[in-house]
C-alpha atoms as a PDB file:
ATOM      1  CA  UNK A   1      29.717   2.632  -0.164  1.00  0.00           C
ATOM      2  CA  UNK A   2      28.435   2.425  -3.730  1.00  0.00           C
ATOM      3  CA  UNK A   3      24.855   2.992  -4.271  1.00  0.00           C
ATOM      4  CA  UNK A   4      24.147  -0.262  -5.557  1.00  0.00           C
ATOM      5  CA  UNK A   5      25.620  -1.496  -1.987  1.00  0.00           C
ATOM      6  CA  UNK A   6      23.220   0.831  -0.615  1.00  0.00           C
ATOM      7  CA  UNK A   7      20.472  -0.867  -2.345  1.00  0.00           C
ATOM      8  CA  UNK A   8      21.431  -3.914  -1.959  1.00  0.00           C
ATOM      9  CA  UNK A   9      21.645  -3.660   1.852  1.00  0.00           C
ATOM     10  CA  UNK A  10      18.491  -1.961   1.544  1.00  0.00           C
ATOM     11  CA  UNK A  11      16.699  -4.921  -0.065  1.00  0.00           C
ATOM     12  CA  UNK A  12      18.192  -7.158   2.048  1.00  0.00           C
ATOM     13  CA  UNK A  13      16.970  -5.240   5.512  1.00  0.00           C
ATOM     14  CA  UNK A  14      13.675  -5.225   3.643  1.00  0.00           C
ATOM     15  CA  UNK A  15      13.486  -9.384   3.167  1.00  0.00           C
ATOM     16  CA  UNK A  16      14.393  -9.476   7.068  1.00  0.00           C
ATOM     17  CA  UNK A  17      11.585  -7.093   7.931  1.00  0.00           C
ATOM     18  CA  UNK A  18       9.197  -8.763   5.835  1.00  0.00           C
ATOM     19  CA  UNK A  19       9.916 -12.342   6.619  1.00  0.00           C
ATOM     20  CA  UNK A  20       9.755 -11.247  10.588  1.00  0.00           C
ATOM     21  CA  UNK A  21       6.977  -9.056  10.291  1.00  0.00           C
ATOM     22  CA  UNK A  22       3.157 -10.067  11.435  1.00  0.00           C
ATOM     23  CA  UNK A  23      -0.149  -9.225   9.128  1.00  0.00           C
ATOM     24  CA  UNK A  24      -0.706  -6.146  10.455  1.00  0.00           C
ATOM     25  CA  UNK A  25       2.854  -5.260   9.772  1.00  0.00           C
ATOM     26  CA  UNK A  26       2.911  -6.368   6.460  1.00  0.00           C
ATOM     27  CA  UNK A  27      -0.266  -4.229   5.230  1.00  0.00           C
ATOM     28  CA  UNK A  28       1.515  -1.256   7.206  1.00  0.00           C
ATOM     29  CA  UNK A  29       4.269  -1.579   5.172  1.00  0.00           C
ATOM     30  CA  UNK A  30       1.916  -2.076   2.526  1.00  0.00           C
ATOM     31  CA  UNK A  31       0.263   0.813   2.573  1.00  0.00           C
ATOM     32  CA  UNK A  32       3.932   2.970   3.231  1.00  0.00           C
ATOM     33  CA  UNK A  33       5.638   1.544   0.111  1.00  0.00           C
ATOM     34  CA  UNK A  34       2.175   2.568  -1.974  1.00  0.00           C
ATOM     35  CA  UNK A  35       2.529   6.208  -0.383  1.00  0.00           C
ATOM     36  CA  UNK A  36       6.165   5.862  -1.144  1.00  0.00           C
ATOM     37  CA  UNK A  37       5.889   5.081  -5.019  1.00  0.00           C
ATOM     38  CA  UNK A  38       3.224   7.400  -5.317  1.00  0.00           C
ATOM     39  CA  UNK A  39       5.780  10.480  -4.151  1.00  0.00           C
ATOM     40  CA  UNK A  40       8.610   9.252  -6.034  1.00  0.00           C
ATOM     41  CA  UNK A  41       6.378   9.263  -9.142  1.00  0.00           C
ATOM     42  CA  UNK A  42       5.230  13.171  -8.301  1.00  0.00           C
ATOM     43  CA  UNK A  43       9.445  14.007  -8.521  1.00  0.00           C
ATOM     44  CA  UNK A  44       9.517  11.999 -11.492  1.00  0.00           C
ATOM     45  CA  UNK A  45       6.558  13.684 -13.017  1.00  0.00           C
ATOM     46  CA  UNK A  46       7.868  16.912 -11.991  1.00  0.00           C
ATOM     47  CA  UNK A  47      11.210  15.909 -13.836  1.00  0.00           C
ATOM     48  CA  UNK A  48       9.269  15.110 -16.801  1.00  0.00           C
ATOM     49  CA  UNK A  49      11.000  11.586 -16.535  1.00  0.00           C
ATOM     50  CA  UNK A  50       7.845   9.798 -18.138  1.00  0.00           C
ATOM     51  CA  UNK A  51       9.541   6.202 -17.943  1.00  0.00           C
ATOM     52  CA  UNK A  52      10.690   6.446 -14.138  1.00  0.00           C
ATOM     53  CA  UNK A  53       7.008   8.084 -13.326  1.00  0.00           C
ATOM     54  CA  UNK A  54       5.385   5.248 -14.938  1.00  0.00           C
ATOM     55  CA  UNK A  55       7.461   2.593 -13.174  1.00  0.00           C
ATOM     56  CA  UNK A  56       6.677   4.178  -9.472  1.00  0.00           C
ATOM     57  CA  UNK A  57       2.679   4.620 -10.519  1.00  0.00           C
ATOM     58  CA  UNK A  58       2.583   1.528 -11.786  1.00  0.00           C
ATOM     59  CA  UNK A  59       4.558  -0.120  -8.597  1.00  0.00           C
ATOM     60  CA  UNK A  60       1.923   2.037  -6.192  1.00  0.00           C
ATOM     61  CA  UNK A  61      -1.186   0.712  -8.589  1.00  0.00           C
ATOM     62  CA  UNK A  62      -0.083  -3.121  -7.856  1.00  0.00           C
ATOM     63  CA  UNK A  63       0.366  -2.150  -4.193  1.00  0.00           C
ATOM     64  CA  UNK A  64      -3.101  -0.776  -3.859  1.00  0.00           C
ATOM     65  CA  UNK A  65      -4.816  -3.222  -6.061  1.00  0.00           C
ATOM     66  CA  UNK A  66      -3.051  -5.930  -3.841  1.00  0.00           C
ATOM     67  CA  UNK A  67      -4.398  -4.460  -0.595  1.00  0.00           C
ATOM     68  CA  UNK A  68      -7.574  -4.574  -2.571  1.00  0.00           C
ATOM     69  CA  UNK A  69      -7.736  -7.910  -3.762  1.00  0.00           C
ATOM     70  CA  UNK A  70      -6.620  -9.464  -0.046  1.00  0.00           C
ATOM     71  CA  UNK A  71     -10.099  -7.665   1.541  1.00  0.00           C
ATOM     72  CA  UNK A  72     -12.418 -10.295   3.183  1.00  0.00           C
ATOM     73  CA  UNK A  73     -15.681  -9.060   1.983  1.00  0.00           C
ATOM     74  CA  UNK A  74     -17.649 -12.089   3.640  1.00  0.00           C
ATOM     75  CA  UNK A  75     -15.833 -11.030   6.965  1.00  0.00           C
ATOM     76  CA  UNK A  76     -16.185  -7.749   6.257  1.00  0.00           C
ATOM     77  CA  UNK A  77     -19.165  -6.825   5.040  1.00  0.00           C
ATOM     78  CA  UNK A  78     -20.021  -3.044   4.085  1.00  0.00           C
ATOM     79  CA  UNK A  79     -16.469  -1.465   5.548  1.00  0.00           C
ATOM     80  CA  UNK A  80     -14.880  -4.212   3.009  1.00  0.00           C
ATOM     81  CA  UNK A  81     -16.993  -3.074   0.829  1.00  0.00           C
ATOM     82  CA  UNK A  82     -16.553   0.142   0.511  1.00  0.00           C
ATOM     83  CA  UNK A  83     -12.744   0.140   1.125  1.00  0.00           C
ATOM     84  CA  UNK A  84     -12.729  -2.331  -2.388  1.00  0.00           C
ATOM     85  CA  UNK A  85     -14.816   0.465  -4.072  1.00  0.00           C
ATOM     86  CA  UNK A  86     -12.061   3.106  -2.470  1.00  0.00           C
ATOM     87  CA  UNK A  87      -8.875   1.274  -3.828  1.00  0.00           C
ATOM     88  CA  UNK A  88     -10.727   0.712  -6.627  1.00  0.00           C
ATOM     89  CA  UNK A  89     -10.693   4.690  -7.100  1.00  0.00           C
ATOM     90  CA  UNK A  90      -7.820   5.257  -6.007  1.00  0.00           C
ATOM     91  CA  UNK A  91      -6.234   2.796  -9.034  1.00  0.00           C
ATOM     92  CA  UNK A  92      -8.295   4.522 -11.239  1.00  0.00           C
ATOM     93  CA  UNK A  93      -6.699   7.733 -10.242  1.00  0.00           C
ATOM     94  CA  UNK A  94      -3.557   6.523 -10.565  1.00  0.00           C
ATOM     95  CA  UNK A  95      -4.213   6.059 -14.477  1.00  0.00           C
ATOM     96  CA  UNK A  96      -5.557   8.742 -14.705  1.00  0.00           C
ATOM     97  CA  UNK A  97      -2.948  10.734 -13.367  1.00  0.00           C
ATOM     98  CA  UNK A  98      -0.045   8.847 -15.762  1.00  0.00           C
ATOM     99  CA  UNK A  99      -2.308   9.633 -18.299  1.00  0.00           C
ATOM    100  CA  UNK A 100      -2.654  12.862 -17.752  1.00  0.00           C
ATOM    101  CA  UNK A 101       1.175  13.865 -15.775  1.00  0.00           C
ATOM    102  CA  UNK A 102      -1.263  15.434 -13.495  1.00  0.00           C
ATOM    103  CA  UNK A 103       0.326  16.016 -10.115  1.00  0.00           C
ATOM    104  CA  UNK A 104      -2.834  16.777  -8.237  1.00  0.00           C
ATOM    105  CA  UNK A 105      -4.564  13.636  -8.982  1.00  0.00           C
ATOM    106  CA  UNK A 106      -1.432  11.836  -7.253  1.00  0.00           C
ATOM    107  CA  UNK A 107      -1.884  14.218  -4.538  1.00  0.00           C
ATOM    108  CA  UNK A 108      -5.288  13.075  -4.450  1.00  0.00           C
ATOM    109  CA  UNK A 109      -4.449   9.268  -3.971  1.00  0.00           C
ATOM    110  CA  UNK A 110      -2.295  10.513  -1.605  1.00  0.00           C
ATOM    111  CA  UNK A 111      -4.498  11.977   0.626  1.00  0.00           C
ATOM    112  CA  UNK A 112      -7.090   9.141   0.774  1.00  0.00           C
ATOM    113  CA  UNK A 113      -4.385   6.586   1.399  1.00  0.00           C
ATOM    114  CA  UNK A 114      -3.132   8.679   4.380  1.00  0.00           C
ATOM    115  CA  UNK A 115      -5.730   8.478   6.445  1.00  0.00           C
ATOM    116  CA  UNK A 116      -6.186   4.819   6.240  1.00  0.00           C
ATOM    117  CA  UNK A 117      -1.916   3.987   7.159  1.00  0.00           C
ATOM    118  CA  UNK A 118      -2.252   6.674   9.864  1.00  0.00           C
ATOM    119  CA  UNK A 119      -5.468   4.313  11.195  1.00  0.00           C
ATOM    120  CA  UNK A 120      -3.414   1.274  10.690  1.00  0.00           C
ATOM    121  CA  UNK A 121      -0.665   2.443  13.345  1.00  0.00           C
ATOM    122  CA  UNK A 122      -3.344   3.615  15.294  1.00  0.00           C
ATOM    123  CA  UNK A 123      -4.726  -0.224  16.535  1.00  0.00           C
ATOM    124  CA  UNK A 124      -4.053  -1.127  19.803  1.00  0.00           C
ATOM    125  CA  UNK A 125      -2.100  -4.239  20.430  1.00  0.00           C
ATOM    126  CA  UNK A 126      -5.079  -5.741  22.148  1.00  0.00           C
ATOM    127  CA  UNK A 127      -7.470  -5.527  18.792  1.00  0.00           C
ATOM    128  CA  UNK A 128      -4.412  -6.867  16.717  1.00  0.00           C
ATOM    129  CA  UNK A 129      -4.181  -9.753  18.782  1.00  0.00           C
ATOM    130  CA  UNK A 130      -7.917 -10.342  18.820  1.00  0.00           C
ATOM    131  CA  UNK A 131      -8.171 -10.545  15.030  1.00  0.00           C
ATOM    132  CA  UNK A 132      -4.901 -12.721  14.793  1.00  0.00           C
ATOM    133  CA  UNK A 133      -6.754 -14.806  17.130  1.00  0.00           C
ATOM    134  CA  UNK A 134      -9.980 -14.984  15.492  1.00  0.00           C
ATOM    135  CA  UNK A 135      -8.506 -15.859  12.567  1.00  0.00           C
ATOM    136  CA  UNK A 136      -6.684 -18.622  13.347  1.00  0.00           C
ATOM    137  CA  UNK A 137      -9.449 -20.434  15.399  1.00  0.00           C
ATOM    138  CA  UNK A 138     -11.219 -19.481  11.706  1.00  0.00           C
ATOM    139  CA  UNK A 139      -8.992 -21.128   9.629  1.00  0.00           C
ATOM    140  CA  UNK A 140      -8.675 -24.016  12.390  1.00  0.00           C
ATOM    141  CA  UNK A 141     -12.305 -24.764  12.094  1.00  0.00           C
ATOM    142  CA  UNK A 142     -12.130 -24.989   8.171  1.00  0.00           C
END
């Protein structure tokens, strides 16, 4: 098989997972394909292939600043907060880093996104639920 079949197959296992997959899902997956880019541009930055490292920083900057941008700060309150102010960061880093072709700043992002996917698979099925639930009755009620 020809790697563009690979890719394309790839793609098209990716549409099936995302149109299947719940919230919580999604912003797992999320938060993988940011951790993702951010290691493929660290190989391509290693390479010294300046176009393909600005392509995966750039792809793991709109990731983040997506995750970012879909917090509920009324809901919230000061963990919203301050997980805004830590994406915000971490998208500074990122520029900072293709700026700079510094590898430890990526490794930096890196470890502060960790953390918060390894969370993410950590919440029971019961709390998912809950917030799914509370959410709709929410949006019912508007």
């Amino acid at each position: 098989m020809s790697l563009k079949g690979i890719n394309a197959y790839r793609k098209g296992n990716l549409k099936q997972d995302v149109s299947s997959a719940d919230p919580h899902k999604l912003t797992l997956m999320l938060l993988q394909g940011a951790l993702d880019r951010i290691a493929y541009a660290k190989g391509a930055m290693e390479r010294k292939d300046l176009i393909v490292k600005a392509d995966y920083i750039s792809k793991a900057s709109a990731i983040i600043m997506h995750l970012r941008d879909t917090l509920d700060l009324k809901v919230g309150g000061e963990v919203a907060e301050n997980m805004f102010a830590l994406y915000n960061y971490m998208v500074e880093r990122l520029g900072d880093a293709h700026i700079n072709n510094d590898l430890n700043m990526l490794d930096e992002v890196s470890s502060l996104l960790t953390p918060i996917r390894d969370a993410w698979v950590l919440i029971p099925e019961d709390a998912k639920q809950e917030a799914y639930e509370t959410q709709r009755q929410n949006r019912q009620a508007i």
